[in-house]
C-alpha atoms as a PDB file:
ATOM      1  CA  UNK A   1     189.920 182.952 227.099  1.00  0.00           C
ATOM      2  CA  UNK A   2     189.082 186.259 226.282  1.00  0.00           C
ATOM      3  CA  UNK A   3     192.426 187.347 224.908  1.00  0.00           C
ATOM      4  CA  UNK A   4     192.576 184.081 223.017  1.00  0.00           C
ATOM      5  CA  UNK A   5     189.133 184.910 221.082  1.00  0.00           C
ATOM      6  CA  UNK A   6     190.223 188.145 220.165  1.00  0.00           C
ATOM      7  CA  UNK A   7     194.132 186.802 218.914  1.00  0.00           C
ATOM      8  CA  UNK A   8     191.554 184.173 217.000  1.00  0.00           C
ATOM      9  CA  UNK A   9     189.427 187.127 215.160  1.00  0.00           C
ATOM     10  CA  UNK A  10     192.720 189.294 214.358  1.00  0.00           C
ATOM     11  CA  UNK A  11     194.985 186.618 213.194  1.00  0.00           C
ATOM     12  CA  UNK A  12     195.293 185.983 209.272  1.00  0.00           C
ATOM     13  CA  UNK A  13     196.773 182.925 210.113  1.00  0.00           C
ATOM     14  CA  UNK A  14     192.859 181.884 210.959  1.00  0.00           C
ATOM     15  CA  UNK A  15     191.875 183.307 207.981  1.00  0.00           C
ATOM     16  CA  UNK A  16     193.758 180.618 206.161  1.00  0.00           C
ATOM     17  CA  UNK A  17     192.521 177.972 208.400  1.00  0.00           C
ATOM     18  CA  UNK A  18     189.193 178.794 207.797  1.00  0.00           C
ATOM     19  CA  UNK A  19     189.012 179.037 203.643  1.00  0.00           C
ATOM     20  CA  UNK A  20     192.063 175.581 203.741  1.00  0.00           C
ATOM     21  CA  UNK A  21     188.859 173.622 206.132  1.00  0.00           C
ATOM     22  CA  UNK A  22     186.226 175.103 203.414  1.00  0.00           C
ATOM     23  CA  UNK A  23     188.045 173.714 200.487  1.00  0.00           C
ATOM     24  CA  UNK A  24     189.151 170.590 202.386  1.00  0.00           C
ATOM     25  CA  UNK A  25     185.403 170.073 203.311  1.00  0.00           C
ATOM     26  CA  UNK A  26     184.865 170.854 199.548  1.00  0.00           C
ATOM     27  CA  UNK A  27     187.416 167.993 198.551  1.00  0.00           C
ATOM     28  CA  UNK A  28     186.610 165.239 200.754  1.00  0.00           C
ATOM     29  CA  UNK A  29     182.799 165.274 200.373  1.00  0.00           C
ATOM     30  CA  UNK A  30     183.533 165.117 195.983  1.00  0.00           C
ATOM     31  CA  UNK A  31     181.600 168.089 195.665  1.00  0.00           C
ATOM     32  CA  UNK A  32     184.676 170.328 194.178  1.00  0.00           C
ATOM     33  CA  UNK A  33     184.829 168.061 190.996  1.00  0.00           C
ATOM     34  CA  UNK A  34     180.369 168.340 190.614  1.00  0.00           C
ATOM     35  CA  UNK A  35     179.186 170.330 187.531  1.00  0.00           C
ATOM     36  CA  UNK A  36     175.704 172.248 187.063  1.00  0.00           C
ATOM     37  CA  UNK A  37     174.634 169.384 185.073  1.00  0.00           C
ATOM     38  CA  UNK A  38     173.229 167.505 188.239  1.00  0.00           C
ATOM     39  CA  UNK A  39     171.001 169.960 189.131  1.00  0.00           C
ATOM     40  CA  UNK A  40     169.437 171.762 185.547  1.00  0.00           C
ATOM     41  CA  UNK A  41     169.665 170.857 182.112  1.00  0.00           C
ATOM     42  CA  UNK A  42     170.338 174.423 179.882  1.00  0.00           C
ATOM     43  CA  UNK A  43     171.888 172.498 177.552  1.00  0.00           C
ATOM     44  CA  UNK A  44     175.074 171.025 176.215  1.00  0.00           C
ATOM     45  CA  UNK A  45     177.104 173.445 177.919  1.00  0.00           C
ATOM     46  CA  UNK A  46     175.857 172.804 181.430  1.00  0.00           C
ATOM     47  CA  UNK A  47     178.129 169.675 182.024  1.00  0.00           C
ATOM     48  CA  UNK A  48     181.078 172.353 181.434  1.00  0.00           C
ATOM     49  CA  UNK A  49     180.298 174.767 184.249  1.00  0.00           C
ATOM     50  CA  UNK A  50     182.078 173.801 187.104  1.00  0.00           C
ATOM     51  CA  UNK A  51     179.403 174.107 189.800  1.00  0.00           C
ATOM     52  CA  UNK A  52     181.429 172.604 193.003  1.00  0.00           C
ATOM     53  CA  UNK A  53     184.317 175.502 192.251  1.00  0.00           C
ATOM     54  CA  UNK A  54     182.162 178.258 191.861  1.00  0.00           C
ATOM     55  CA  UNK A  55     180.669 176.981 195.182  1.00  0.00           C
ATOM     56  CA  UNK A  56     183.878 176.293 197.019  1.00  0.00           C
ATOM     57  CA  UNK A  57     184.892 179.868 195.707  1.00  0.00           C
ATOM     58  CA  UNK A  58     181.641 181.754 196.895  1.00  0.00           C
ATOM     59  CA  UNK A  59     182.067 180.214 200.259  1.00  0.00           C
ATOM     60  CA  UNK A  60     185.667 181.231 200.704  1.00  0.00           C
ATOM     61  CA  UNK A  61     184.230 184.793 199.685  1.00  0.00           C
ATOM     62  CA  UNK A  62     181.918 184.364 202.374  1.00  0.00           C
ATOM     63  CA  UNK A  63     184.646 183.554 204.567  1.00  0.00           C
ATOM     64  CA  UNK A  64     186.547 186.319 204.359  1.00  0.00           C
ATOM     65  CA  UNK A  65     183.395 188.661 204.102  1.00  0.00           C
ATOM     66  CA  UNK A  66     183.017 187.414 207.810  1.00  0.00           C
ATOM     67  CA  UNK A  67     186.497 187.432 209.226  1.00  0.00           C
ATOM     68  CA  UNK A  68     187.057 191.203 207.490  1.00  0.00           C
ATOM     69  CA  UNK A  69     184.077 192.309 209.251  1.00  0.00           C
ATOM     70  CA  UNK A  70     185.080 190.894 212.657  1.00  0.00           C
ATOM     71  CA  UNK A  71     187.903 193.041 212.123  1.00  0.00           C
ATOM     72  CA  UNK A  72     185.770 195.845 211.472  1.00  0.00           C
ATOM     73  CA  UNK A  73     186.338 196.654 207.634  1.00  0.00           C
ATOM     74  CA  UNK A  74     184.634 197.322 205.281  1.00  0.00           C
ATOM     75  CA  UNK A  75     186.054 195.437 202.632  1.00  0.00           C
ATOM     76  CA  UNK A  76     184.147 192.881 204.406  1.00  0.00           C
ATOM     77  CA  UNK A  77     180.950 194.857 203.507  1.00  0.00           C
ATOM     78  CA  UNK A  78     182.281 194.641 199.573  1.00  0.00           C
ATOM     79  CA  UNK A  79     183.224 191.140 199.292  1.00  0.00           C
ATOM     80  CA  UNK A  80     179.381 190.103 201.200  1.00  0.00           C
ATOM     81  CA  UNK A  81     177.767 191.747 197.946  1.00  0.00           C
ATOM     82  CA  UNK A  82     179.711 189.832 195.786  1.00  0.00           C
ATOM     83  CA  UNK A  83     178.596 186.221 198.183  1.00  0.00           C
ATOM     84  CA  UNK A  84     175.007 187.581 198.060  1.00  0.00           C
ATOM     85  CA  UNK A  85     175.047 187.699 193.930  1.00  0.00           C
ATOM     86  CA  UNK A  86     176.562 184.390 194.001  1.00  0.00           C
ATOM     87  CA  UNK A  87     175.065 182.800 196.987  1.00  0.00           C
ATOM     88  CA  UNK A  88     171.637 183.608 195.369  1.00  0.00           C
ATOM     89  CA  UNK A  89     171.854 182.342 191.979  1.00  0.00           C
ATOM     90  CA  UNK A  90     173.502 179.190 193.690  1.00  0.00           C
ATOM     91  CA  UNK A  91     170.441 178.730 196.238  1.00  0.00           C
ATOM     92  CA  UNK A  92     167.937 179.207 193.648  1.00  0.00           C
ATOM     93  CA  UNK A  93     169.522 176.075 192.002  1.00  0.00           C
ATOM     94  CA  UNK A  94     169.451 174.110 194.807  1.00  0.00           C
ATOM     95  CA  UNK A  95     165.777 174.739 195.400  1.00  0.00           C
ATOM     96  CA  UNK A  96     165.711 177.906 197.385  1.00  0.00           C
ATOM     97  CA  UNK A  97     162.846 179.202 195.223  1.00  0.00           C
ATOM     98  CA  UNK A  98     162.331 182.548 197.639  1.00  0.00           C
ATOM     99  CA  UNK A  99     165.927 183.549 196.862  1.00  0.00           C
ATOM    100  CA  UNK A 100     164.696 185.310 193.960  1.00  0.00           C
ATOM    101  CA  UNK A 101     163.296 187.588 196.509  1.00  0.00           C
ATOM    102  CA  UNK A 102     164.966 187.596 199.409  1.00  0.00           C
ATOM    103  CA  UNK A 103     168.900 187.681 198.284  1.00  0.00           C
ATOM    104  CA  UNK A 104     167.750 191.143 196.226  1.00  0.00           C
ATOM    105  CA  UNK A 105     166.889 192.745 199.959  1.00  0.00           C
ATOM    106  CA  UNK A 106     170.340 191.339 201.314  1.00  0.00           C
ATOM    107  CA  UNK A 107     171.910 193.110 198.503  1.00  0.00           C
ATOM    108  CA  UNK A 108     170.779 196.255 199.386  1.00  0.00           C
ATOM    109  CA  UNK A 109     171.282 195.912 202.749  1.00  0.00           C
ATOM    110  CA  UNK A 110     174.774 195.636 201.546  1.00  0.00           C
ATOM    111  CA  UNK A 111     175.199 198.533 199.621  1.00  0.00           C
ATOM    112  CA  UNK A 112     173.288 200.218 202.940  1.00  0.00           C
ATOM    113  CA  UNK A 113     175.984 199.153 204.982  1.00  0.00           C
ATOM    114  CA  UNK A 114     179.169 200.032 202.653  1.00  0.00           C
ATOM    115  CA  UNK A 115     177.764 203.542 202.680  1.00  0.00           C
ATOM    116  CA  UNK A 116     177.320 203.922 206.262  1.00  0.00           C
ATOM    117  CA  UNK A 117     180.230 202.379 207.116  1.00  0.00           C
ATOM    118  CA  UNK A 118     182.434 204.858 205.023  1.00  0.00           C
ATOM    119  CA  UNK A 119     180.748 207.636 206.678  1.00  0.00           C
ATOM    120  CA  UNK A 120     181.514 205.968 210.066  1.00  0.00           C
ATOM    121  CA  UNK A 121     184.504 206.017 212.445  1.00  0.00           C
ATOM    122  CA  UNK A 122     186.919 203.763 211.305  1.00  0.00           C
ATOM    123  CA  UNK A 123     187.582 200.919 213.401  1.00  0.00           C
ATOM    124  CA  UNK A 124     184.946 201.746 215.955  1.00  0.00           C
ATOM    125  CA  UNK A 125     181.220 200.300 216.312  1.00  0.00           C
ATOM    126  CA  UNK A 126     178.114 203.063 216.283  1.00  0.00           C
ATOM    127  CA  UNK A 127     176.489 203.118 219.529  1.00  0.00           C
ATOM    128  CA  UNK A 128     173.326 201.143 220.285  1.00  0.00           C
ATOM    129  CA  UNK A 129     169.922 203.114 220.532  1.00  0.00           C
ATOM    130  CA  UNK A 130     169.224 203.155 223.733  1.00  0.00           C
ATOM    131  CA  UNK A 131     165.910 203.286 226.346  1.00  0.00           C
ATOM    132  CA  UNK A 132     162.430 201.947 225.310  1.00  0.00           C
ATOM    133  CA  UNK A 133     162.854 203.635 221.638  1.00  0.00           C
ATOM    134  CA  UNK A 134     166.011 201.920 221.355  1.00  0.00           C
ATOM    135  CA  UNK A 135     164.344 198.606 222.518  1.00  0.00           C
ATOM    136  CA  UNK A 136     161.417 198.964 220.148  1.00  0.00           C
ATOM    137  CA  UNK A 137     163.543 199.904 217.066  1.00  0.00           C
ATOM    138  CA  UNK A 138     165.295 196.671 217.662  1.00  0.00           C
ATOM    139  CA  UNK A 139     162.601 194.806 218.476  1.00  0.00           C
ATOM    140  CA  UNK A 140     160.854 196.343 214.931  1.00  0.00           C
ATOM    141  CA  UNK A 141     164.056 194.951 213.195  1.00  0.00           C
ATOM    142  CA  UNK A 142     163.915 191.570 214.219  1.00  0.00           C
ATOM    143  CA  UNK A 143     160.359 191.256 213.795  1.00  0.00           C
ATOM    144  CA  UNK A 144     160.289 193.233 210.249  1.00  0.00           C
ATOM    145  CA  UNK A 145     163.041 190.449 209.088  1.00  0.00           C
ATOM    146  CA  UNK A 146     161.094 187.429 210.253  1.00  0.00           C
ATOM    147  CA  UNK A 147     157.634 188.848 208.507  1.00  0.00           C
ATOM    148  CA  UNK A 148     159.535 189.607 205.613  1.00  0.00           C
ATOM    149  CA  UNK A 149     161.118 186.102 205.718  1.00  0.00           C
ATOM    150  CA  UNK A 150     157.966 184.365 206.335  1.00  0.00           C
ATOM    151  CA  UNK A 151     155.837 186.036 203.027  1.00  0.00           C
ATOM    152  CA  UNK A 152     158.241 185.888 201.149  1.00  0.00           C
ATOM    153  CA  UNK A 153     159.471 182.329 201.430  1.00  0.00           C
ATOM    154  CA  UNK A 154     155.504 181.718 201.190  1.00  0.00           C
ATOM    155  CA  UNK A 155     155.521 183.235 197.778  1.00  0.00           C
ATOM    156  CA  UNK A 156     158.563 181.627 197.139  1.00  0.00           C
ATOM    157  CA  UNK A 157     157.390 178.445 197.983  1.00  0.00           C
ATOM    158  CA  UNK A 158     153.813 178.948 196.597  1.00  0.00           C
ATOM    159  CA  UNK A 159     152.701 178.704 200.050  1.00  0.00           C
ATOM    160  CA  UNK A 160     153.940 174.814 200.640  1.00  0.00           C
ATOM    161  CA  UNK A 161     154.899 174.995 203.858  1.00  0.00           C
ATOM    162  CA  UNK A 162     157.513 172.041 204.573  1.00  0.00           C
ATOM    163  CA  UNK A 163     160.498 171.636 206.571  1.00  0.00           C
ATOM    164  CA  UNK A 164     162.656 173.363 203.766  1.00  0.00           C
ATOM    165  CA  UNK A 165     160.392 176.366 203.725  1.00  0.00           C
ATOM    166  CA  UNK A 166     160.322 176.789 207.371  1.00  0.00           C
ATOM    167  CA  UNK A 167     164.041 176.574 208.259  1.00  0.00           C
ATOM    168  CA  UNK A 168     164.569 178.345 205.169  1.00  0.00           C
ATOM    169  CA  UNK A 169     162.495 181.068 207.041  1.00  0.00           C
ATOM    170  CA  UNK A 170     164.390 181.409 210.305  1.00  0.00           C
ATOM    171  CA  UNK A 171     167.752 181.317 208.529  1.00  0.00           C
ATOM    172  CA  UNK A 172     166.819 184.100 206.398  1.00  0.00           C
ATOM    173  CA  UNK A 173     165.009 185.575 209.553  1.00  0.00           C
ATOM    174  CA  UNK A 174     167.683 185.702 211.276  1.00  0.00           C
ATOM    175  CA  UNK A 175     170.835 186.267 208.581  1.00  0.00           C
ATOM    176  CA  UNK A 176     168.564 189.380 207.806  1.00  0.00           C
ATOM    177  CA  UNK A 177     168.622 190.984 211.275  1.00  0.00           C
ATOM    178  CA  UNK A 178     172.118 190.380 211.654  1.00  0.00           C
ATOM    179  CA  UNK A 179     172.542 192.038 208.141  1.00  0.00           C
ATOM    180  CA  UNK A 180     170.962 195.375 209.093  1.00  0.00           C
ATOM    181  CA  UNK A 181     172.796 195.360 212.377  1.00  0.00           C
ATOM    182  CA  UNK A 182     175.474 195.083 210.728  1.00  0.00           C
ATOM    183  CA  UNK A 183     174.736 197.711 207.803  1.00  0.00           C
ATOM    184  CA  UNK A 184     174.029 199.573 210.789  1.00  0.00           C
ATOM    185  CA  UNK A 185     177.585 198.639 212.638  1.00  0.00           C
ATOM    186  CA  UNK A 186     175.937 197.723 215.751  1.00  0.00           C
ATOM    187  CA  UNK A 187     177.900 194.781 217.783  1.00  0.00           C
ATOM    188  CA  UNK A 188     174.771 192.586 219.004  1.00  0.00           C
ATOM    189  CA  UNK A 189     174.808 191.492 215.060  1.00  0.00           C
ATOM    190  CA  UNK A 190     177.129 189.111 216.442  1.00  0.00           C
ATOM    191  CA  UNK A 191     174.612 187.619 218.596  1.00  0.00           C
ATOM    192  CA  UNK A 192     172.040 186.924 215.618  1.00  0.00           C
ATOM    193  CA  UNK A 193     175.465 185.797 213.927  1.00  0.00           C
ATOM    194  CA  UNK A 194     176.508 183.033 216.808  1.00  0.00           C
ATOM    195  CA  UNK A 195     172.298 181.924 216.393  1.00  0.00           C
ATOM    196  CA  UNK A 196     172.317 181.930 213.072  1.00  0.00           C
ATOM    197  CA  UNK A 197     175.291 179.837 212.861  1.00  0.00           C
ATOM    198  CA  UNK A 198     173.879 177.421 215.914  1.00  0.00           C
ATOM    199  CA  UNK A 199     170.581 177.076 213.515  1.00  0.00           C
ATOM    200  CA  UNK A 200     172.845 175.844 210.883  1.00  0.00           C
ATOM    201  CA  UNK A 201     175.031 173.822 212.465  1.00  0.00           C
ATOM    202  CA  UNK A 202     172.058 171.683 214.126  1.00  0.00           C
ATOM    203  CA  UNK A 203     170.587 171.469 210.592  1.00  0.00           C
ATOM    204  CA  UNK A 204     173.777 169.508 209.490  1.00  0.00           C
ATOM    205  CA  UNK A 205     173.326 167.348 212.021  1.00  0.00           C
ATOM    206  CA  UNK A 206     170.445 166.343 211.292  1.00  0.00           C
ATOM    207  CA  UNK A 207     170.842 166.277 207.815  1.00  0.00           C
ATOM    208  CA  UNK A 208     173.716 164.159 208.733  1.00  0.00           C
ATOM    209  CA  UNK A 209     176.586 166.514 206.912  1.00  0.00           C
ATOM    210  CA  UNK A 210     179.291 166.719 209.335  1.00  0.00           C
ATOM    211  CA  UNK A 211     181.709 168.542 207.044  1.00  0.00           C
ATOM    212  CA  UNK A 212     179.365 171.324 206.909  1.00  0.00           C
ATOM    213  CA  UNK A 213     179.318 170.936 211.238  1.00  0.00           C
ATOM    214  CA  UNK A 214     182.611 171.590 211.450  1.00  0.00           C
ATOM    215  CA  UNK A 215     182.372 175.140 209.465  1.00  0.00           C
ATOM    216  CA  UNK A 216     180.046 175.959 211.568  1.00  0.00           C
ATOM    217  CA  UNK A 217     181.669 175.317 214.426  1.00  0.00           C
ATOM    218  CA  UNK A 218     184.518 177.755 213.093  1.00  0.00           C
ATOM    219  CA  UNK A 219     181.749 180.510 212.134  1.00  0.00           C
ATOM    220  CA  UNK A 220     180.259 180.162 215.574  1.00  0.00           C
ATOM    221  CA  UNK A 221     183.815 180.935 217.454  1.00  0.00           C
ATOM    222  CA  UNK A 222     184.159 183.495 214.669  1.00  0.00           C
ATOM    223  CA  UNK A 223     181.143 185.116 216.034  1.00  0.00           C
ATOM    224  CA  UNK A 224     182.054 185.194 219.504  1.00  0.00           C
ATOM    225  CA  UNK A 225     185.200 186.071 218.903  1.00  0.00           C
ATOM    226  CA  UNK A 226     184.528 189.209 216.573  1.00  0.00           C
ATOM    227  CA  UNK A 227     181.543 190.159 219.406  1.00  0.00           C
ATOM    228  CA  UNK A 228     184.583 190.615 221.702  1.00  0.00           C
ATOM    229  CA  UNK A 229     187.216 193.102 219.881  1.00  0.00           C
ATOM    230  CA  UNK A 230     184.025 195.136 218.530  1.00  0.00           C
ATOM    231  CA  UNK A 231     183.302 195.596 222.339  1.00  0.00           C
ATOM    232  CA  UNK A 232     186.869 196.209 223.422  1.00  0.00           C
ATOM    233  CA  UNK A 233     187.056 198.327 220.440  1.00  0.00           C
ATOM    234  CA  UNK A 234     184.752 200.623 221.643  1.00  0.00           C
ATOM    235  CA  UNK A 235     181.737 202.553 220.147  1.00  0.00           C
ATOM    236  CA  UNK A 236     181.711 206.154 217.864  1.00  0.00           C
ATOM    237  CA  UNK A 237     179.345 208.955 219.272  1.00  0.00           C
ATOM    238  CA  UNK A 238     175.873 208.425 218.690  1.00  0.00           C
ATOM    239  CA  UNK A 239     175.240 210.635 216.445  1.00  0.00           C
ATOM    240  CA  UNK A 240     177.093 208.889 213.485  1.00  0.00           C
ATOM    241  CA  UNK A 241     174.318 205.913 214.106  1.00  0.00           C
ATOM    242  CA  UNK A 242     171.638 208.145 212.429  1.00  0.00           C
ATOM    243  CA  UNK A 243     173.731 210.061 210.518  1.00  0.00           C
END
């Protein structure tokens, strides 16, 4: 099983499985062919923006941000700044009214990571702190993400707390830990990544999308899968983690 994950996380041949079931998804729900129109009025001209493609296309960025990174490059790192700019303006849209302030933190998380990972050794993860400092700066991570998450969704959402605004807080909660795991190329990202994920995919449930369930079915096994070559992969010294 093992093997199979890690074939799964290498293979470009999943790659184009994954962005042909995002645009197929895309397709079959009609939301490809919906313009901005449906959700603001700017004017005349917002019939002619093609919302649903610039969607579809953020999400296959998104895509590939995550199987790049699985493989442990950092073009993955690139192409996730480019989702974030995207994936924010598009959330803010949709209602997401903290995105004004919490996709700006992801971005520099970003940029964080791109620079640490060029001054990293290629192909390898950093090694985990360790001990009860190692524990605590983890812990501080985690629970620095979720406080963030949680005033500034309040402000976001004027302090109305409703189902939105709290699962909008755990998903950001968590996508943000996993983020600075990641900017710091530590492999338990991939954890926060398969929860993450888990959140999501019991969200469409309920919310009765089952397109969306099957993407994030692929994005959990994704997760698992990159979790194992990161750990066969090994780790660089420790000293490149604070370096």
């Amino acid at each position: 099983m093992d093997k199979a994950l890690i074939f799964f996380a290498k293979s470009r041949y999943a790659d184009l499985f994954g962005v042909a079931l995002v645009i197929a998804i895309a397709i079959g729900s009609g939301y490809l062919n919906t313009n901005l129109a449906k959700y603001v009025n700017w004017g005349p001209m917002t019939s002619l923006i093609p919302f649903g493609v610039i969607s579809v296309i953020n999400v296959g960025i998104s895509m590939m941000s995550t199987r790049l990174t699985g493989r442990l490059s950092n073009v993955g790192n690139v192409l996730g700044i480019i989702n974030t700019a995207l994936s924010g303006a598009i959330d803010y849209i949709l209602g997401n009214k903290a995105a004004i302030i919490t996709y700006p933190v992801t971005f520099i998380v970003y940029t964080f990571a791109i620079r640490r990972w060029q001054n990293s050794e290629r192909g390898k993860a950093m090694e985990p702190p360790t001990g009860a400092k190692g524990q605590l700066i983890i812990a501080g991570i985690v629970a620095g993400s979720f406080a963030f998450s949680l005033a500034a969704n309040y402000i976001g959402y004027r302090g109305q707390m409703t189902f939105l605004f709290w699962i909008t807080t755990v998903v950001f909660g968590l996508s943000l830990s996993a983020n600075i795991l990641n900017a710091l190329k530590l492999t338990m990202q991939w954890q926060f990544w398969a929860l993450y994920n888990t959140v999501q995919c019991v969200k469409a449930l309920t919310q009765g999308n089952f397109a969306n369930v099957g993407k994030y079915i692929f994005y959990i096994i994704n997760s698992v899968a990159a979790f194992l070559l990161w750990t066969r992969n090994g780790t660089a010294a420790k000293e490149a983690v604070v370096a």
